[in-house]
C-alpha atoms as a PDB file:
ATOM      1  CA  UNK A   1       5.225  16.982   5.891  1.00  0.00           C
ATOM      2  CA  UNK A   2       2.510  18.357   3.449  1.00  0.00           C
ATOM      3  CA  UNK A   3      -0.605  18.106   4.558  1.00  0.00           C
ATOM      4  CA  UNK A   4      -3.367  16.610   2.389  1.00  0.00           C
ATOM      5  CA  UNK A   5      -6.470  19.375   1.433  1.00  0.00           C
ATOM      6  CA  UNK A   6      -9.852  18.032   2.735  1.00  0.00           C
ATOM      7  CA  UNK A   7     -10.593  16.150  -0.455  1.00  0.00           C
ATOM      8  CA  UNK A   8      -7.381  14.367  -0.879  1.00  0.00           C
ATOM      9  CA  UNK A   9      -8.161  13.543   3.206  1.00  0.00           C
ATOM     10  CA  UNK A  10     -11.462  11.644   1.995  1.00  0.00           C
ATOM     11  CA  UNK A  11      -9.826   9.843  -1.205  1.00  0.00           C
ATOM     12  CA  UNK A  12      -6.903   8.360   1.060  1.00  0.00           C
ATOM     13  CA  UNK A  13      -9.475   7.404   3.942  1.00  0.00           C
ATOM     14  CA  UNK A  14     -11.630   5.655   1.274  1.00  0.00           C
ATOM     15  CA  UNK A  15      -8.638   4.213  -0.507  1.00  0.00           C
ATOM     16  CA  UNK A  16      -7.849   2.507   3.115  1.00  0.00           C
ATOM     17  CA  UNK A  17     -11.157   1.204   3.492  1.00  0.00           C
ATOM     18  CA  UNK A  18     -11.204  -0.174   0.174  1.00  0.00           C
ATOM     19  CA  UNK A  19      -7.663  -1.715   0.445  1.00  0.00           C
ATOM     20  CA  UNK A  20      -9.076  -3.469   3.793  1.00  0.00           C
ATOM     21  CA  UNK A  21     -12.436  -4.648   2.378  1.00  0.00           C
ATOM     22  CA  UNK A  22     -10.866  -5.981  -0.794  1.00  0.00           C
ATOM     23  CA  UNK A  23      -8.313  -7.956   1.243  1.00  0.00           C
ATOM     24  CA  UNK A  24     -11.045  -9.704   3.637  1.00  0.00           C
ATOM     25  CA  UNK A  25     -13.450 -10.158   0.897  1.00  0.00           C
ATOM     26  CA  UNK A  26     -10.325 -11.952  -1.471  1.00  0.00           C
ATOM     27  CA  UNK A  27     -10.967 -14.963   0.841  1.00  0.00           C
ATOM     28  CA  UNK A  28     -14.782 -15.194  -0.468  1.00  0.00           C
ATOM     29  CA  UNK A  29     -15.432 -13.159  -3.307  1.00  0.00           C
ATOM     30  CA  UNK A  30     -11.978 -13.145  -5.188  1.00  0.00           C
ATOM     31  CA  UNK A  31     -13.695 -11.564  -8.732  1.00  0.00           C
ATOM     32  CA  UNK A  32     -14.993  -8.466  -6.886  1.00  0.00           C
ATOM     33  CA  UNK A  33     -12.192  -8.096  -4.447  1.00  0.00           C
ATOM     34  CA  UNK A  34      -9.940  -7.897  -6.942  1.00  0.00           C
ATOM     35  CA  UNK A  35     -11.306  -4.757  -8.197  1.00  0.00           C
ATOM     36  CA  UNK A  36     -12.180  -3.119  -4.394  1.00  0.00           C
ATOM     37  CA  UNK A  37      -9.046  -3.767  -4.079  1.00  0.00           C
ATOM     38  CA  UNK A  38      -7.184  -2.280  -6.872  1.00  0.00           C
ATOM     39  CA  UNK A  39      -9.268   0.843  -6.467  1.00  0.00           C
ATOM     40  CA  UNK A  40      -8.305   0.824  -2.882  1.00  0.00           C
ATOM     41  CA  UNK A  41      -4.733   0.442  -3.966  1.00  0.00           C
ATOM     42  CA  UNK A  42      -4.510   3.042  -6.491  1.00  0.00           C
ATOM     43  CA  UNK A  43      -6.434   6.054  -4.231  1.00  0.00           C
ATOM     44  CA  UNK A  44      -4.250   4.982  -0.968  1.00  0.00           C
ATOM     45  CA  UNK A  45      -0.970   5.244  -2.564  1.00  0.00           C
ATOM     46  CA  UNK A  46      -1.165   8.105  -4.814  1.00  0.00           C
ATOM     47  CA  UNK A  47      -2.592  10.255  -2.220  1.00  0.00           C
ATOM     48  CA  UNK A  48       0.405   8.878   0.121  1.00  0.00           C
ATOM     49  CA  UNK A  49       2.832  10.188  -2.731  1.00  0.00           C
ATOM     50  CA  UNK A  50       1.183  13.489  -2.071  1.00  0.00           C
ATOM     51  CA  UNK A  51       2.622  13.948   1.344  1.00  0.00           C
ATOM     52  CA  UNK A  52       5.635  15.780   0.578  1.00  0.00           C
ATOM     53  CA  UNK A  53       8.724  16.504   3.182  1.00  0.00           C
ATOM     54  CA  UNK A  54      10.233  19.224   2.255  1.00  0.00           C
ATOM     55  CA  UNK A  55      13.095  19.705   5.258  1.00  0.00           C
ATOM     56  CA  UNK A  56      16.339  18.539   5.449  1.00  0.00           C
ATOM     57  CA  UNK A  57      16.250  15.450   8.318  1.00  0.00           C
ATOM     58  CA  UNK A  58      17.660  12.628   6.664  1.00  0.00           C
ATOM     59  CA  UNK A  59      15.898  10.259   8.291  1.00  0.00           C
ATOM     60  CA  UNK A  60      12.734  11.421   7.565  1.00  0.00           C
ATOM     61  CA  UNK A  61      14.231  11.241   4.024  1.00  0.00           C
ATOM     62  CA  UNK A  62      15.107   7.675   4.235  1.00  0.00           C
ATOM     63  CA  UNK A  63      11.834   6.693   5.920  1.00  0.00           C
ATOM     64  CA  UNK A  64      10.091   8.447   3.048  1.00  0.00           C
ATOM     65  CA  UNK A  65      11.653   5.811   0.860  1.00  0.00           C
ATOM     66  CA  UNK A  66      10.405   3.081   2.448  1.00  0.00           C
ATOM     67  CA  UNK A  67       7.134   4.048   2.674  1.00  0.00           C
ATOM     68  CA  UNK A  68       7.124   4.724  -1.067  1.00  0.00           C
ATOM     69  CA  UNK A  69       8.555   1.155  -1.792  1.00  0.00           C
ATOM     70  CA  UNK A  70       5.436   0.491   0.270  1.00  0.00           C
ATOM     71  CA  UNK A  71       3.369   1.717  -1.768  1.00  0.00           C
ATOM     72  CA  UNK A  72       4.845   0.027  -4.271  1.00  0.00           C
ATOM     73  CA  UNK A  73       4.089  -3.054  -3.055  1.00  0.00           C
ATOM     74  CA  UNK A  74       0.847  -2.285  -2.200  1.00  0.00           C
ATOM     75  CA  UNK A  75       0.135  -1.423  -6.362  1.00  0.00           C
ATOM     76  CA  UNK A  76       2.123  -5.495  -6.921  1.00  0.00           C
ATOM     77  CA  UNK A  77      -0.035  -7.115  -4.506  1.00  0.00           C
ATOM     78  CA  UNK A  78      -3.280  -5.701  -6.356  1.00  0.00           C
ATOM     79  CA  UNK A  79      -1.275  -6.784  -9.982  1.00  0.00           C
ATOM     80  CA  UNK A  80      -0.607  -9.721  -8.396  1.00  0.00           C
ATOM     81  CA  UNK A  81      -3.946 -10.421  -7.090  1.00  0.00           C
ATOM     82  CA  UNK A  82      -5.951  -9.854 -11.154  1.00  0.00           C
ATOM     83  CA  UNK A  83      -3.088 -12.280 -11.929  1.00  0.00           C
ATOM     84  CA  UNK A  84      -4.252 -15.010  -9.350  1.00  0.00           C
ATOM     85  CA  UNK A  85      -7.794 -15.186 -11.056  1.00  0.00           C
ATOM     86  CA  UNK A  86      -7.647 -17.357 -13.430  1.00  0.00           C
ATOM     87  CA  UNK A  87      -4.215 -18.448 -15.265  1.00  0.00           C
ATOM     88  CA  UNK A  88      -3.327 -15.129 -17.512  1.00  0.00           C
ATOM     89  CA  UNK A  89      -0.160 -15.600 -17.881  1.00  0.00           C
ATOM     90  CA  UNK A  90      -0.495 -19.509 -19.596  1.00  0.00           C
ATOM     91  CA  UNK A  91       1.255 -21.158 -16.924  1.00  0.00           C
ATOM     92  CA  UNK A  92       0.900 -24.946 -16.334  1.00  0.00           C
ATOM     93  CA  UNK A  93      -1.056 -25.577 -13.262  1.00  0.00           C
ATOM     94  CA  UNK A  94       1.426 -26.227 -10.434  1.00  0.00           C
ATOM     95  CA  UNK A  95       3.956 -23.571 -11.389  1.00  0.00           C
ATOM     96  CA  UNK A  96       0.864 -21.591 -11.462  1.00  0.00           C
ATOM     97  CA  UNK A  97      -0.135 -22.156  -7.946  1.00  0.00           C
ATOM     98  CA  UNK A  98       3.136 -22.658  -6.310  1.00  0.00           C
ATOM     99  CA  UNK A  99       4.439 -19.318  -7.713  1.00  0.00           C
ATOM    100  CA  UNK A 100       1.381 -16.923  -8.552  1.00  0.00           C
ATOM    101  CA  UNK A 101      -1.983 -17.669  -6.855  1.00  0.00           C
ATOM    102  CA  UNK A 102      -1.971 -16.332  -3.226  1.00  0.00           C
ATOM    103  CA  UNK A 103       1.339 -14.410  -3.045  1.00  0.00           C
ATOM    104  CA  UNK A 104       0.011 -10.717  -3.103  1.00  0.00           C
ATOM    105  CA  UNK A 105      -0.878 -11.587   0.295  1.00  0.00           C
ATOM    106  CA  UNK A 106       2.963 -12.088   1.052  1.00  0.00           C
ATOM    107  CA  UNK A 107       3.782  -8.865  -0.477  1.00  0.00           C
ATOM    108  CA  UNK A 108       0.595  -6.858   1.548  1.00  0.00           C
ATOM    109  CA  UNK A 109       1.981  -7.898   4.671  1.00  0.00           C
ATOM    110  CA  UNK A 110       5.619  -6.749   3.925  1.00  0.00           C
ATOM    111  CA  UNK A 111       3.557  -3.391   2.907  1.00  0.00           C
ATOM    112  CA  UNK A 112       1.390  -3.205   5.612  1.00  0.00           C
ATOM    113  CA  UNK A 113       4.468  -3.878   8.236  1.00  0.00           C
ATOM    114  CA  UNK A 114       6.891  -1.531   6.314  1.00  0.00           C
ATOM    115  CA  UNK A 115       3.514   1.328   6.772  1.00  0.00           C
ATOM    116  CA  UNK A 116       3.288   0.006  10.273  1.00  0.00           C
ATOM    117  CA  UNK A 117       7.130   0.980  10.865  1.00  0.00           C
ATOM    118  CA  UNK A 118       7.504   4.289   9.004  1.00  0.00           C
ATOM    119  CA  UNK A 119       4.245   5.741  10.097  1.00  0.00           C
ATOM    120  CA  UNK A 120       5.372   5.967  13.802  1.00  0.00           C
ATOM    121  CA  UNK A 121       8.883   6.698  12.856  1.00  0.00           C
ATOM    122  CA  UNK A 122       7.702   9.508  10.756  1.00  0.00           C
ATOM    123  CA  UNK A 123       5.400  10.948  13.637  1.00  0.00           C
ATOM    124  CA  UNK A 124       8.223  10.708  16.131  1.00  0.00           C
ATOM    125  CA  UNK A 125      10.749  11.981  14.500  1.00  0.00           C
ATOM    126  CA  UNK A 126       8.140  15.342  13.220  1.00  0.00           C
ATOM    127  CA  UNK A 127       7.525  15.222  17.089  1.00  0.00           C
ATOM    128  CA  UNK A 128      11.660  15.482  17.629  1.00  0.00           C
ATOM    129  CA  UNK A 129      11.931  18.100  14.670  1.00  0.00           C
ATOM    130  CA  UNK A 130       9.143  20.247  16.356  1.00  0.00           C
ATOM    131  CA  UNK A 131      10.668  20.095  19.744  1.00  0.00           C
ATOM    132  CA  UNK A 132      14.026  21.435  18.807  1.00  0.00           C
ATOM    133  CA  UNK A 133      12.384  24.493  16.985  1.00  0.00           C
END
């Protein structure tokens, strides 16, 4: 995998921390979370398209994939989350909340388990890679 240069380092650790505060603080302070968020969002996953493989496993092809449609739905959950303040779209009221209001927290948790899974796959198949070398 490409490593990330000490600056792009920084802007993924600070996207991560911002992705984190902006999901605890959409419980209290939806208006400003919505923006820690997005910023979170937007540093995290572009710095994760970054990382590069450039050998020929498969499967660290494939799990490359998924973590991308991660990121993916990490960028929906914060689109999702500007659309849950307030009514944007001109919905009526219960098709509103029944379909819109608190479902980028459904989508960050199939991102956040879908990171969870390729992360360690990733490492321990490098680890496997490294060991037949």
């Amino acid at each position: 995998m490409r490593q990330l240069s000490r600056v792009e380092s920084i802007i993924f650790t600070i996207g991560a921390v911002l992705l984190v505060a902006g999901a605890a603080m959409g419980l209290l302070w939806r208006d400003v979370a919505t923006y820690v968020f997005a910023v979170g969002a937007v540093c995290f996953t572009s710095m994760q398209m970054l990382q590069r493989y450039e050998g020929d496993n498969f499967t660290i092809r494939r799990l490359r994939r998924i973590m991308l449609l991660s990121d993916v739905l990490i960028l929906a959950s914060a689109v999702l989350m500007f659309a849950g303040n307030g009514n944007p779209l001109g919905l009526d009221q219960i098709t509103y909340i029944s379909y819109i209001r608190g479902n980028w927290v459904v989508l960050l948790l199939l991102a956040a388990v879908l990171q969870l899974y390729t992360t360690y796959r990733i490492s321990s198949e490098l680890e496997q890679e490294a060991k037949k070398r």
